[in-house]
C-alpha atoms as a PDB file:
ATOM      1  CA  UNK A   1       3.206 -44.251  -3.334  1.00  0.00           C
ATOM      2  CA  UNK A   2       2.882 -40.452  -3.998  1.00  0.00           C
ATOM      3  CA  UNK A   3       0.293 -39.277  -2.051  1.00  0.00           C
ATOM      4  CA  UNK A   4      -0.048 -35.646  -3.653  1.00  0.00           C
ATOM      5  CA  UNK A   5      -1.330 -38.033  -6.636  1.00  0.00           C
ATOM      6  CA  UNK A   6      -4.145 -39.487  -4.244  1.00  0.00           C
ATOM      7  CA  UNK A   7      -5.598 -36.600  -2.682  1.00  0.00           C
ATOM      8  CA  UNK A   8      -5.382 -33.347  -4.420  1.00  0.00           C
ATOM      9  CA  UNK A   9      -7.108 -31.126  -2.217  1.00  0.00           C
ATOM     10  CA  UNK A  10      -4.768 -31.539   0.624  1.00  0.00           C
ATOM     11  CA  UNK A  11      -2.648 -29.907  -2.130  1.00  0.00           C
ATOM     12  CA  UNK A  12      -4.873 -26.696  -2.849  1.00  0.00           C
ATOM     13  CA  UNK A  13      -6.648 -26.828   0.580  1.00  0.00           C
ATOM     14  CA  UNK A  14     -10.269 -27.613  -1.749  1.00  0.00           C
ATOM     15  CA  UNK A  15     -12.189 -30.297  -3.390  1.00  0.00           C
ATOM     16  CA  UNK A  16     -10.310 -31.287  -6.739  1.00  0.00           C
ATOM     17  CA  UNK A  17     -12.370 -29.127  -9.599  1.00  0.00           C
ATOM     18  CA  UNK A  18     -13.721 -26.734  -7.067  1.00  0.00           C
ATOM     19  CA  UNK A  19     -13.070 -22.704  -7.960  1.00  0.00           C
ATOM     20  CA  UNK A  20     -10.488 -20.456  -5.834  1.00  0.00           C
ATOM     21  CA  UNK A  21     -12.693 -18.174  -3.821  1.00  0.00           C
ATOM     22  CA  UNK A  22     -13.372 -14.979  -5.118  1.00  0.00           C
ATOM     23  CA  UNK A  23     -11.319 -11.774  -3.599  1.00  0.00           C
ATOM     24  CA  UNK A  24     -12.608  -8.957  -2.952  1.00  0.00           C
ATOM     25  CA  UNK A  25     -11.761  -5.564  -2.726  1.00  0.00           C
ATOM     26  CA  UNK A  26     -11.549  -4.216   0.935  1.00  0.00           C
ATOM     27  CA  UNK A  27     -12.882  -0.754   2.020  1.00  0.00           C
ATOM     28  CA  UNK A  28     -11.737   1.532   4.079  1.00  0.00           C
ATOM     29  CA  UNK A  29     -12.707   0.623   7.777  1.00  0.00           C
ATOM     30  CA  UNK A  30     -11.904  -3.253   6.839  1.00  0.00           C
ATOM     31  CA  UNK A  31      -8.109  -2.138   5.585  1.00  0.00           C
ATOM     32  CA  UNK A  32      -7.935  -0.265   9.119  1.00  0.00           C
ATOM     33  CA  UNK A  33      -8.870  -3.311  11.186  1.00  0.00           C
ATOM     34  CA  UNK A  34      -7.077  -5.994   9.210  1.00  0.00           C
ATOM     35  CA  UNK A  35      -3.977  -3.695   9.468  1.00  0.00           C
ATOM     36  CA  UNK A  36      -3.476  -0.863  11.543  1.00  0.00           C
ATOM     37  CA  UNK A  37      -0.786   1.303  10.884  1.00  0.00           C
ATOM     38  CA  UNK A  38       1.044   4.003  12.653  1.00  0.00           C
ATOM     39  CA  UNK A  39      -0.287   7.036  12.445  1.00  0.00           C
ATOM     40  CA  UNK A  40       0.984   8.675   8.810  1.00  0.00           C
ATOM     41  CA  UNK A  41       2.380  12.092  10.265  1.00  0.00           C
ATOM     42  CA  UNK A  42       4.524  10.019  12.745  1.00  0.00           C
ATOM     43  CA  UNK A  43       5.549   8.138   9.676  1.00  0.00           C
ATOM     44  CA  UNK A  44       5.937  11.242   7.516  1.00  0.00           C
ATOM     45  CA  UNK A  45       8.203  12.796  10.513  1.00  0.00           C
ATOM     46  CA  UNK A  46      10.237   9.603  10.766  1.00  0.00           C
ATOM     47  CA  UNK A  47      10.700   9.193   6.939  1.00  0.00           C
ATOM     48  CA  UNK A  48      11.969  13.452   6.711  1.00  0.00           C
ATOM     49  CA  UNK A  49      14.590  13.089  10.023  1.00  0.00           C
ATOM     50  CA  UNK A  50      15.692  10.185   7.800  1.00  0.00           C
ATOM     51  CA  UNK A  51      16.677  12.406   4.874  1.00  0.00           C
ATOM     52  CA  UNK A  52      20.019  13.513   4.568  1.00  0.00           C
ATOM     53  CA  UNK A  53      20.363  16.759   5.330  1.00  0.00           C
ATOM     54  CA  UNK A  54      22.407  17.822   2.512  1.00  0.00           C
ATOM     55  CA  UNK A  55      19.390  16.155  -0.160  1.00  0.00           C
ATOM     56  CA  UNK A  56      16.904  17.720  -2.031  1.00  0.00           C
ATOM     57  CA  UNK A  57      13.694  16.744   0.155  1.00  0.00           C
ATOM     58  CA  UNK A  58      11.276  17.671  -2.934  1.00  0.00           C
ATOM     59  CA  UNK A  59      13.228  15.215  -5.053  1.00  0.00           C
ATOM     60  CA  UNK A  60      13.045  12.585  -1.892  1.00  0.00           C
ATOM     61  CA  UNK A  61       9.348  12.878  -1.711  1.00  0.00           C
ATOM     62  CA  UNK A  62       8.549  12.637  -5.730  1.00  0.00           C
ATOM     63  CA  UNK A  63      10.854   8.884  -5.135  1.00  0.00           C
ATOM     64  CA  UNK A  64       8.592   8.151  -2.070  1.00  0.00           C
ATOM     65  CA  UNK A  65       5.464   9.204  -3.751  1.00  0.00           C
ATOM     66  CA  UNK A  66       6.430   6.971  -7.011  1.00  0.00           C
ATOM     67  CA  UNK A  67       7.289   4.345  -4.187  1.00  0.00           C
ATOM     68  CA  UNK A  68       3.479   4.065  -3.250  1.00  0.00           C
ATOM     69  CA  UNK A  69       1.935   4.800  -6.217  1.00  0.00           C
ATOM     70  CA  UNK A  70       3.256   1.727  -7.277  1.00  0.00           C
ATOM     71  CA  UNK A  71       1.672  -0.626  -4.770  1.00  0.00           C
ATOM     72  CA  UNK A  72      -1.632  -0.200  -6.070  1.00  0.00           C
ATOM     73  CA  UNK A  73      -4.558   0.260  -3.933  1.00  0.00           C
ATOM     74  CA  UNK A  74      -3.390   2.236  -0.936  1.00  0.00           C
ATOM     75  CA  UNK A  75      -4.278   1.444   2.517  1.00  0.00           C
ATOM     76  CA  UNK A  76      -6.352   5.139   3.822  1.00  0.00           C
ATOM     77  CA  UNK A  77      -3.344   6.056   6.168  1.00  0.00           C
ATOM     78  CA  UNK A  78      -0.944   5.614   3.098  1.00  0.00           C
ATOM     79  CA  UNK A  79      -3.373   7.477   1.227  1.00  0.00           C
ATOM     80  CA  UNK A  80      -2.553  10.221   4.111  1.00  0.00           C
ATOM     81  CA  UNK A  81       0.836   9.732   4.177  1.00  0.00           C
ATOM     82  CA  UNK A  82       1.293  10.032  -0.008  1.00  0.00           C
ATOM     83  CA  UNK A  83      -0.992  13.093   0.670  1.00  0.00           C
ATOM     84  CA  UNK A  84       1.616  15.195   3.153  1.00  0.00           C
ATOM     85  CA  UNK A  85       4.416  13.794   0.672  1.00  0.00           C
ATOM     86  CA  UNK A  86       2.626  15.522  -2.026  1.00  0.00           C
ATOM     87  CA  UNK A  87       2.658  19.150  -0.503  1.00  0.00           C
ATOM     88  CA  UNK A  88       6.359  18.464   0.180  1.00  0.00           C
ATOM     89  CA  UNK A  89       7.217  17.595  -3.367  1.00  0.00           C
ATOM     90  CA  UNK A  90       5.613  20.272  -4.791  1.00  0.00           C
ATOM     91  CA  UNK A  91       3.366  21.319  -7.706  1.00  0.00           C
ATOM     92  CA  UNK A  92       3.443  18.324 -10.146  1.00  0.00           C
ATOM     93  CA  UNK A  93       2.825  15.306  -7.376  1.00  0.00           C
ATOM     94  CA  UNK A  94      -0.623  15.910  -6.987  1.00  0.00           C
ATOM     95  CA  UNK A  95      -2.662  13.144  -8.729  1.00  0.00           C
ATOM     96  CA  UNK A  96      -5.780  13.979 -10.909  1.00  0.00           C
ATOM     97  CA  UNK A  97      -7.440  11.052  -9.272  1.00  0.00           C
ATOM     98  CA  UNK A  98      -7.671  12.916  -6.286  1.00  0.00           C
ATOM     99  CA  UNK A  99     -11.363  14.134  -5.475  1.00  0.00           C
ATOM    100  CA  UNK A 100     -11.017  16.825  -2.859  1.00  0.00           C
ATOM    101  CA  UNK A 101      -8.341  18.730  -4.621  1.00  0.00           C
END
C-alpha cells in the first residue's frame, strides 16, 4: 500500500488542491529580527585583514560587491556592508539605485 497515494497533504503539509501561501516581501525591521547579523564594519574589518596583503583591495571589493549584488534583496546590514565596500572599490561601484547618493 503506498501511502503518499492516500493522503497527499501529509506530502505538501496542505489540503490536496489548496494554494501555497503567498510570500511576502520582508522590510527592514522584520529582516533584522528574523536574522541578526554582526555588525557590517566588524564584518567589513574581518573581510579586509583577510585580504592578502600583496592584492589589489579595490579589485577585492568590486568581486565582493558583485558577490552581493547577486543575492538579490539585501538584508539592511548587507546593504551597509556593500555600502563601505563601495568607497573601497572606488568610483564605478556605486549603484544608481542608490537614493542618498
Amino acid at each position: 500500500m503506498d501511502s503518499h497515494k492516500e493522503i497527499p497533504e501529509l506530502i505538501s503539509g496542505r489540503p490536496q488542491g489548496s494554494d501555497p501561501p503567498e510570500v511576502r516581501p520582508l522590510d527592514a525591521a522584520t529582516m533584522r529580527a528574523i536574522s541578526p547579523l554582526p555588525p557590517p564594519e566588524e564584518v567589513f574589518i574581518d573581510w579586509l585583514m583577510s585580504v592578502p596583503h600583496d592584492a589589489d583591495l579595490e579589485a577585492a571589493a568590486r568581486r565582493k560587491i558583485a558577490l552581493i549584488d547577486r543575492c538579490g534583496s539585501l538584508h539592511p546590514d548587507v546593504f551597509r556592508l556593500r555600502t563601505l565596500l563601495a568607497v573601497l572599490a572606488g568610483t564605478g561601484a556605486w549603484p544608481k539605485h542608490v537614493p542618498n547618493l
